[in-house]
N, C-alpha and C. Protein backbone atom coordinates (compact mmCIF):
# COMPACT_ATOMS: atom_id res chain seq x y z
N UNK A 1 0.85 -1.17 0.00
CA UNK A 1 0.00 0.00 0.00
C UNK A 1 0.90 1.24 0.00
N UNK A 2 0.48 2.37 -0.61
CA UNK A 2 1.48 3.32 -1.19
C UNK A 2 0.91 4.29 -0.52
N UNK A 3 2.17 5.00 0.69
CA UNK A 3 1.71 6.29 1.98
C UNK A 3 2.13 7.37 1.12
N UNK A 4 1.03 8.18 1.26
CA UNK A 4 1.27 9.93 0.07
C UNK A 4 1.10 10.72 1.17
N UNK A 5 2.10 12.05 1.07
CA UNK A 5 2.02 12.78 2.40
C UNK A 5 1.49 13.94 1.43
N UNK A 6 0.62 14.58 1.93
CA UNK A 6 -0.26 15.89 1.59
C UNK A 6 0.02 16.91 2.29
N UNK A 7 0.23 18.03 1.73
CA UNK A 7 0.58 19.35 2.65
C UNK A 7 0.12 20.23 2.31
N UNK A 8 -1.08 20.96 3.13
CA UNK A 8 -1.50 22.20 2.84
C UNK A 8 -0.86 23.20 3.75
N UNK A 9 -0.54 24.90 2.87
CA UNK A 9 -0.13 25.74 3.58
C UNK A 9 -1.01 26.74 3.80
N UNK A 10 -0.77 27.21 4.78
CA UNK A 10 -1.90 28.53 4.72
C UNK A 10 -0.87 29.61 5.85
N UNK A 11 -1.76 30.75 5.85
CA UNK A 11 -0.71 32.28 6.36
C UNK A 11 -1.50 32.67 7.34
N UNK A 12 -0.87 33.57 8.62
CA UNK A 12 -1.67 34.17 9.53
C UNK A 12 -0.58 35.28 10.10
N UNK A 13 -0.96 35.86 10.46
CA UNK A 13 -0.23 37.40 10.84
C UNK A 13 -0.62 37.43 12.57
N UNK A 14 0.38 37.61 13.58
CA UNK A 14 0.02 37.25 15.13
C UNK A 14 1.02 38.45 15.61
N UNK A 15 1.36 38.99 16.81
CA UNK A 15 1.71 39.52 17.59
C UNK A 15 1.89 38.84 19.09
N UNK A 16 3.71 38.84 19.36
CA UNK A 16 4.08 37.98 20.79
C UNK A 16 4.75 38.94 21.32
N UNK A 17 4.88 38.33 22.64
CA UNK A 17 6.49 39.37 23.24
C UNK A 17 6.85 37.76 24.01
N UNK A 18 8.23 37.58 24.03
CA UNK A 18 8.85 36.50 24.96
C UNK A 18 9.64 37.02 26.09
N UNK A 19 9.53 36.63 26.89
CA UNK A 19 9.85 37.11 28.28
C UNK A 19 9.64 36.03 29.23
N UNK A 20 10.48 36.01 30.49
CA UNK A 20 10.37 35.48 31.91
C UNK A 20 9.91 36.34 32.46
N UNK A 21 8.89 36.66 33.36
CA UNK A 21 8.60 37.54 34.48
C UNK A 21 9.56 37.42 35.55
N UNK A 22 10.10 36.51 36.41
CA UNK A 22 11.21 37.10 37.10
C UNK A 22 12.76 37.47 36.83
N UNK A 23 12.90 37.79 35.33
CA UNK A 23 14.28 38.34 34.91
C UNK A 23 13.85 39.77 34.97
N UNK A 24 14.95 40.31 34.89
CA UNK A 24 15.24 41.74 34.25
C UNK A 24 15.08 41.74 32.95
N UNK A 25 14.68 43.47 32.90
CA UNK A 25 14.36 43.61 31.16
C UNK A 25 15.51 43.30 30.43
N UNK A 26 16.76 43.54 31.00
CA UNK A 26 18.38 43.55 30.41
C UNK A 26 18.96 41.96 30.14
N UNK A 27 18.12 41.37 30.88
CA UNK A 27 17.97 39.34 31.10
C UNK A 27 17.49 39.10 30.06
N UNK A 28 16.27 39.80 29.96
CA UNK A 28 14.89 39.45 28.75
C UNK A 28 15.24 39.72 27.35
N UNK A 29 16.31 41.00 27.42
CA UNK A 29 16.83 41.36 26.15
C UNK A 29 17.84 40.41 25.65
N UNK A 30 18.74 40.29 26.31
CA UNK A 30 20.04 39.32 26.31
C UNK A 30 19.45 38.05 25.63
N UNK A 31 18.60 37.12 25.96
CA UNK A 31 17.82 36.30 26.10
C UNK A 31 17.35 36.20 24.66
N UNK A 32 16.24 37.17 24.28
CA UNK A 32 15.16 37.14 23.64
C UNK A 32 15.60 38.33 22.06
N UNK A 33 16.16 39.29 23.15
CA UNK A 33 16.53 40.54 21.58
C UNK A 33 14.95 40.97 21.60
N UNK A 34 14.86 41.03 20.12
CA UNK A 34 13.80 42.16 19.81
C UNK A 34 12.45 41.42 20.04
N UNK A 35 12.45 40.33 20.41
CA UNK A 35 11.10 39.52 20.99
C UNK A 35 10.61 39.85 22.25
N UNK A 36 11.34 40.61 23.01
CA UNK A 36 11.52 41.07 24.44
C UNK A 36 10.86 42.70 24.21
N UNK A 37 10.39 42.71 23.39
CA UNK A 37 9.84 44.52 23.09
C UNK A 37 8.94 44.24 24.12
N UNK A 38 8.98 45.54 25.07
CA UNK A 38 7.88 45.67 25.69
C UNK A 38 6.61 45.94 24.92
N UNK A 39 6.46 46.40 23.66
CA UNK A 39 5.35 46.64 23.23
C UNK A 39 4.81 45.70 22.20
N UNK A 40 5.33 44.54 22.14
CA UNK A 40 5.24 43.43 21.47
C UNK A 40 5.50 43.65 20.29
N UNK A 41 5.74 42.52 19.25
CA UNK A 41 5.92 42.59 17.80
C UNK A 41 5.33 41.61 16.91
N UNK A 42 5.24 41.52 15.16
CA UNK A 42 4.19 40.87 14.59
C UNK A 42 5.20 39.97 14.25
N UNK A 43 4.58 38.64 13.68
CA UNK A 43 4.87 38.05 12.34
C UNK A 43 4.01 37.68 11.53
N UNK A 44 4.39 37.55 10.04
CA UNK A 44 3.78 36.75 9.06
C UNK A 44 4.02 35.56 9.01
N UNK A 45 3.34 34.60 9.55
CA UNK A 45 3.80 32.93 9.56
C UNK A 45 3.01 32.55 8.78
N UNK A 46 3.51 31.24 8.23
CA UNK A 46 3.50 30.80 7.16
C UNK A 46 3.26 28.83 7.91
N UNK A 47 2.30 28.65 8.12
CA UNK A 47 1.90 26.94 8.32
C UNK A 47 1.71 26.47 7.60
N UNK A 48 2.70 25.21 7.49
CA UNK A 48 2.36 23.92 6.88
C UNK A 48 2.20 22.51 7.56
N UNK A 49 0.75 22.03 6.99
CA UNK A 49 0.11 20.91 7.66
C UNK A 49 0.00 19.56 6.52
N UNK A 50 0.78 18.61 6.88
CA UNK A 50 0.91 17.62 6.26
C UNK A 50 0.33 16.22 7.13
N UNK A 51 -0.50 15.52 6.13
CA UNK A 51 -1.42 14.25 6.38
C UNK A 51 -0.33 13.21 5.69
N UNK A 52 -0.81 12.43 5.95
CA UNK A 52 -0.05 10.76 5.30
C UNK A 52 -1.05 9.85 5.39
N UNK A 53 -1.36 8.96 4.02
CA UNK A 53 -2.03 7.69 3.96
C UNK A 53 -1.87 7.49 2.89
N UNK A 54 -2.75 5.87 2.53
CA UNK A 54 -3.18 5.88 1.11
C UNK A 54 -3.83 6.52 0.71
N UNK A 55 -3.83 7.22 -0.49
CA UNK A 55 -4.84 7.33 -1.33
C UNK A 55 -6.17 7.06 -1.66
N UNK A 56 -7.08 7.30 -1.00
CA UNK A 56 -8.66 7.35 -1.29
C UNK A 56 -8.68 6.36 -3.17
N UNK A 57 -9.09 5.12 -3.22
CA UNK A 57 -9.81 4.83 -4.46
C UNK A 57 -10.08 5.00 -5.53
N UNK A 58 -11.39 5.70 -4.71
CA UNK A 58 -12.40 6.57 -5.92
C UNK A 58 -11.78 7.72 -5.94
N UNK A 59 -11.34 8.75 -4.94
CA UNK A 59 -10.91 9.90 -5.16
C UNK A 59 -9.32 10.44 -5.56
N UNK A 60 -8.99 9.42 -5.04
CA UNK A 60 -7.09 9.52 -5.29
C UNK A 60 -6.73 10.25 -4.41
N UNK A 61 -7.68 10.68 -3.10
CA UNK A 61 -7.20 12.15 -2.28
C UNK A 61 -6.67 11.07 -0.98
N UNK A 62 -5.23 11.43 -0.16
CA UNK A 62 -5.53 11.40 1.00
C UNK A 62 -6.81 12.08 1.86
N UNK A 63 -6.46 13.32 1.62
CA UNK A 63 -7.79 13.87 2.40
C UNK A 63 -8.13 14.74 1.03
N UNK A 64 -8.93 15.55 1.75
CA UNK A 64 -9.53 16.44 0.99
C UNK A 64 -9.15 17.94 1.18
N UNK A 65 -7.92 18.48 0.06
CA UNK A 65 -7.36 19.55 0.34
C UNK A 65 -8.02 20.67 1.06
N UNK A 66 -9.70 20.84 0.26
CA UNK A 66 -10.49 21.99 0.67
C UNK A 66 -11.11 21.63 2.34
N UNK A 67 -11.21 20.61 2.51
CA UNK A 67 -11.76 20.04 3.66
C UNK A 67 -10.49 20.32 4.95
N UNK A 68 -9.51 19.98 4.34
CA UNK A 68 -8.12 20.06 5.26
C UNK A 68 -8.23 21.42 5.54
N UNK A 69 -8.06 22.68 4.75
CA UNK A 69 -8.17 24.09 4.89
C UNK A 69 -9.07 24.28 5.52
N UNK A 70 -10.11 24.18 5.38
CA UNK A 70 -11.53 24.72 6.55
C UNK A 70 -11.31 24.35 8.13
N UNK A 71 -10.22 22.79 7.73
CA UNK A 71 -10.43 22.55 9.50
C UNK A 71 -9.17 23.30 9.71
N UNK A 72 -8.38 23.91 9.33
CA UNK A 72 -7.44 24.49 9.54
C UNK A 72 -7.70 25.64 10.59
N UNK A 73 -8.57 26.33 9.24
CA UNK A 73 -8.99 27.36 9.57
C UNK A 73 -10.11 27.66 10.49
N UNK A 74 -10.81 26.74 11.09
CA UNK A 74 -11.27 26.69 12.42
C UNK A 74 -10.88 26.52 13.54
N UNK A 75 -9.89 25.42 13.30
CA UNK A 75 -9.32 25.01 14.61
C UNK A 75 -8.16 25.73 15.22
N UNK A 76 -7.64 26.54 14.38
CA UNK A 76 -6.61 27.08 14.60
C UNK A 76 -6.46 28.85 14.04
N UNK A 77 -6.78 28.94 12.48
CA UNK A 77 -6.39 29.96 12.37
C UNK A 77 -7.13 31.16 12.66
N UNK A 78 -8.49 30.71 12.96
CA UNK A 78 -9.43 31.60 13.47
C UNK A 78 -9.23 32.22 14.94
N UNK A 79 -8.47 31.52 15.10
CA UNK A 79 -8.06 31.76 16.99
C UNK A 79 -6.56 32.82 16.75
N UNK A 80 -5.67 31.53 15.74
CA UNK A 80 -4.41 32.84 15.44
C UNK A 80 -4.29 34.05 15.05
N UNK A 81 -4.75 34.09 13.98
CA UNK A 81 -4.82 35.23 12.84
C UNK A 81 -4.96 36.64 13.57
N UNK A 82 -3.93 37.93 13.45
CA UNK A 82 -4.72 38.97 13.88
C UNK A 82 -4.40 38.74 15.25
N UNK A 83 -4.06 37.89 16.53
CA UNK A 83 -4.39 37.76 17.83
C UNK A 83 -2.50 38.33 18.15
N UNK A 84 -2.99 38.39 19.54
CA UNK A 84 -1.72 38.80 20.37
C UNK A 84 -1.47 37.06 21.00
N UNK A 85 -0.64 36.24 20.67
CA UNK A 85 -0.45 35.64 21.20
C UNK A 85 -0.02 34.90 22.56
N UNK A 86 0.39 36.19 23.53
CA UNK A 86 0.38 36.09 24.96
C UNK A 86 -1.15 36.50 25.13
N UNK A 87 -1.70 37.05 25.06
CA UNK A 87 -2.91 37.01 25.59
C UNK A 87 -4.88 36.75 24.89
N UNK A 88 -4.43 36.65 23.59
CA UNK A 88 -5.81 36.28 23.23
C UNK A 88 -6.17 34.89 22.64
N UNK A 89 -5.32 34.04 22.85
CA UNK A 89 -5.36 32.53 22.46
C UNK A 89 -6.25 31.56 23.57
N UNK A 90 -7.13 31.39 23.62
CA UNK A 90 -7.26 30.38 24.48
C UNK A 90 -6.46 28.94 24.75
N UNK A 91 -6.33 28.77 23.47
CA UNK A 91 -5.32 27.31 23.38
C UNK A 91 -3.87 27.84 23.77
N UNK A 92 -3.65 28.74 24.22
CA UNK A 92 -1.73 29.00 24.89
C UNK A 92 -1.98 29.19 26.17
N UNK A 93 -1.84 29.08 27.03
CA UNK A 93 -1.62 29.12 28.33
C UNK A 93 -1.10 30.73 28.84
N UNK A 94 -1.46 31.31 30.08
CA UNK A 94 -0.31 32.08 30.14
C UNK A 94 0.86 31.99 30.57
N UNK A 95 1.31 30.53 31.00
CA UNK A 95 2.35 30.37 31.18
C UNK A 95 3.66 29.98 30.70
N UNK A 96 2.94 29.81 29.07
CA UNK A 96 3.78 29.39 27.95
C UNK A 96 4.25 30.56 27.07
N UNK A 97 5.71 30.12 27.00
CA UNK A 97 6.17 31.15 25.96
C UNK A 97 5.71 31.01 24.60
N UNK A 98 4.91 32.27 23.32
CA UNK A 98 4.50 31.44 22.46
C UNK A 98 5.64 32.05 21.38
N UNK A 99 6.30 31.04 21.24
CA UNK A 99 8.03 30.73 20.40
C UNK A 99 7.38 29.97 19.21
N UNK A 100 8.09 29.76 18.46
CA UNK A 100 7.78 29.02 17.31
C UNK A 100 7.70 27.23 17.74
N UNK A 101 8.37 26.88 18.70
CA UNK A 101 8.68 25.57 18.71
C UNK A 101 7.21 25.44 19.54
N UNK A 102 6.66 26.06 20.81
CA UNK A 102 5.61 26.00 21.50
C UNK A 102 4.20 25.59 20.42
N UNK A 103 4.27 26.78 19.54
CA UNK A 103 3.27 26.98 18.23
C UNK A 103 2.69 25.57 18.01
N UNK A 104 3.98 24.88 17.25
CA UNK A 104 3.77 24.01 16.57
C UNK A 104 3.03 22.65 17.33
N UNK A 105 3.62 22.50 18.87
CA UNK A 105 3.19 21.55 19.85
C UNK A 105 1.50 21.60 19.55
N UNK A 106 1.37 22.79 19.83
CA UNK A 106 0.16 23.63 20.09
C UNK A 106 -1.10 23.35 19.05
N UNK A 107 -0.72 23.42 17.93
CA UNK A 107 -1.31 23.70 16.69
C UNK A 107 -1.26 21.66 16.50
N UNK A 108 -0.85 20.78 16.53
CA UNK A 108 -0.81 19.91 16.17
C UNK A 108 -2.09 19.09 17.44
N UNK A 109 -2.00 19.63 18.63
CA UNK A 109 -3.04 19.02 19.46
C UNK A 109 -4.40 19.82 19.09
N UNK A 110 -4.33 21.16 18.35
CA UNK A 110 -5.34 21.53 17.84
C UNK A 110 -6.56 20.27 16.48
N UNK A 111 -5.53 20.22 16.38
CA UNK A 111 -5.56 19.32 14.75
C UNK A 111 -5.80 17.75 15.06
N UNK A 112 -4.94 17.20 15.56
CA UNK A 112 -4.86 15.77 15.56
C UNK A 112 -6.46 15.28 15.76
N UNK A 113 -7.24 15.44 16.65
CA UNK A 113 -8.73 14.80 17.14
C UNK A 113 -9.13 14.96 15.68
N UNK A 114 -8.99 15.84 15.08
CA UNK A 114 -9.82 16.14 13.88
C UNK A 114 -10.06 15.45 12.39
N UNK A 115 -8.41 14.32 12.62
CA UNK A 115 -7.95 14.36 11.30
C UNK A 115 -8.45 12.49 11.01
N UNK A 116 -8.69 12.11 10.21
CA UNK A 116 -9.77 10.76 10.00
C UNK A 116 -9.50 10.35 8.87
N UNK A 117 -9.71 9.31 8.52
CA UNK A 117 -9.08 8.83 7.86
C UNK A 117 -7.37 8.43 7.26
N UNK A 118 -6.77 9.55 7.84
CA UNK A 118 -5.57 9.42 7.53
C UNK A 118 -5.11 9.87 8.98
N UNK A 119 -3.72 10.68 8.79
CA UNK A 119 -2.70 10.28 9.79
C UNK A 119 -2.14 11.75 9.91
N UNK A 120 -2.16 12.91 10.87
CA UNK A 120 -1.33 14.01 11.18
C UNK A 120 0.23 13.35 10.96
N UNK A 121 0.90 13.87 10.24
CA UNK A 121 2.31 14.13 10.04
C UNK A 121 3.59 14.75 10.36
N UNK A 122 3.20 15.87 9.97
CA UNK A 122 3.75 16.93 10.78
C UNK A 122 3.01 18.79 10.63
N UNK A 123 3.62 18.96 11.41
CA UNK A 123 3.16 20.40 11.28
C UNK A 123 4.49 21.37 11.42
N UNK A 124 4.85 22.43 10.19
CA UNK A 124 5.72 23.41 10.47
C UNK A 124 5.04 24.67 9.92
N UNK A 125 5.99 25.45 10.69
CA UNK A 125 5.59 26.77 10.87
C UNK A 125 7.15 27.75 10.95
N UNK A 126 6.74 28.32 9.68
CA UNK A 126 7.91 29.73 9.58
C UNK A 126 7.20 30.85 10.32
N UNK A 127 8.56 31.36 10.68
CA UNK A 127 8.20 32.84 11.67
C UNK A 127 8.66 33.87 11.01
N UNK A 128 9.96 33.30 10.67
CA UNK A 128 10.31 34.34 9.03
C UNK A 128 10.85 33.22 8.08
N UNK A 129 11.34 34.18 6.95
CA UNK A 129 11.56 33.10 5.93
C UNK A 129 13.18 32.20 6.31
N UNK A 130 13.82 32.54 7.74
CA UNK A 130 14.81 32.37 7.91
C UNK A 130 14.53 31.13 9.52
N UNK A 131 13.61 31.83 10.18
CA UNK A 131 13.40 30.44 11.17
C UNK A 131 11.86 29.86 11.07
N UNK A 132 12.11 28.62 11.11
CA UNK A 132 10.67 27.86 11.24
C UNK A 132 11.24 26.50 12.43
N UNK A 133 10.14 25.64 12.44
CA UNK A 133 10.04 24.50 13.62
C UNK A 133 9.00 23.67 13.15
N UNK A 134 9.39 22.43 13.31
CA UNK A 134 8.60 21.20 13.20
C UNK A 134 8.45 20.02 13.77
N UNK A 135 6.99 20.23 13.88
CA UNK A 135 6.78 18.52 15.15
C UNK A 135 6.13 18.16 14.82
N UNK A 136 6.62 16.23 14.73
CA UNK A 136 5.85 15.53 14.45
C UNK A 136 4.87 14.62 15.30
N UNK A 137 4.67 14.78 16.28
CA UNK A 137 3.64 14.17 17.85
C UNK A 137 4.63 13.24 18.26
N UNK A 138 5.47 13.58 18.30
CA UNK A 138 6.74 12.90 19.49
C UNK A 138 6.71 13.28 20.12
């Protein structure tokens, strides 16, 4: 039986600041740099969500690209998009830093209950076109 991995991408625009509350701002800077703005800062991220199985039959689809996007975009990007990620996420904690590597943890327990027939893969996520992170439910 022949495993096809499918990857849809999609974009969302968020606002974080990373920080420890018991460092110093001069700790936080050292640490973090320009993620440490007190007045927080954006990115344009860029997710990619990849399935694995056979091939559907009749359809030839692992899943269903348009179907994959909608749950995307419920389960997750409707919550991301536009949000301050220290504070308007329900799915982040406030005790979590939201870093790129956190994201991805994050975004994959969003997803996984959802996904049927086939198999969550992995999930990555660029923060710029220079760092991204990827987890596969290890």
């Amino acid at each position: 039986m022949a495993i096809v991995y499918l990857t849809r991408r999609e974009r969302f625009n968020a606002a974080h600041k990373l920080k420890v509350k018991g460092w110093s701002a001069k700790k936080n800077r050292a640490v973090f740099g320009k993620c440490a703005n007190k007045n927080f800062h954006g990115h344009n991220y860029e997710l990619f969500v990849t399935v694995k199985g056979p091939p559907d039959p009749d359809t030839g689809f692992v899943m269903d690209a348009k179907k994959l996007s909608k749950l995307i975009k419920k389960e997750v990007l409707n919550h991301l998009d536009h949000s301050n990620l220290n504070k308007d996420v329900k799915f982040i904690s406030k005790n979590t830093q939201p870093t790129t590597e956190n994201l991805v943890i994050l975004i994959w327990k969003q997803l996984a209950p959802h996904i049927k027939k086939c198999a969550l893969h992995s999930i990555k996520l660029y923060e710029t076109e220079n760092i991204f992170a990827e987890y596969f439910g290890e």
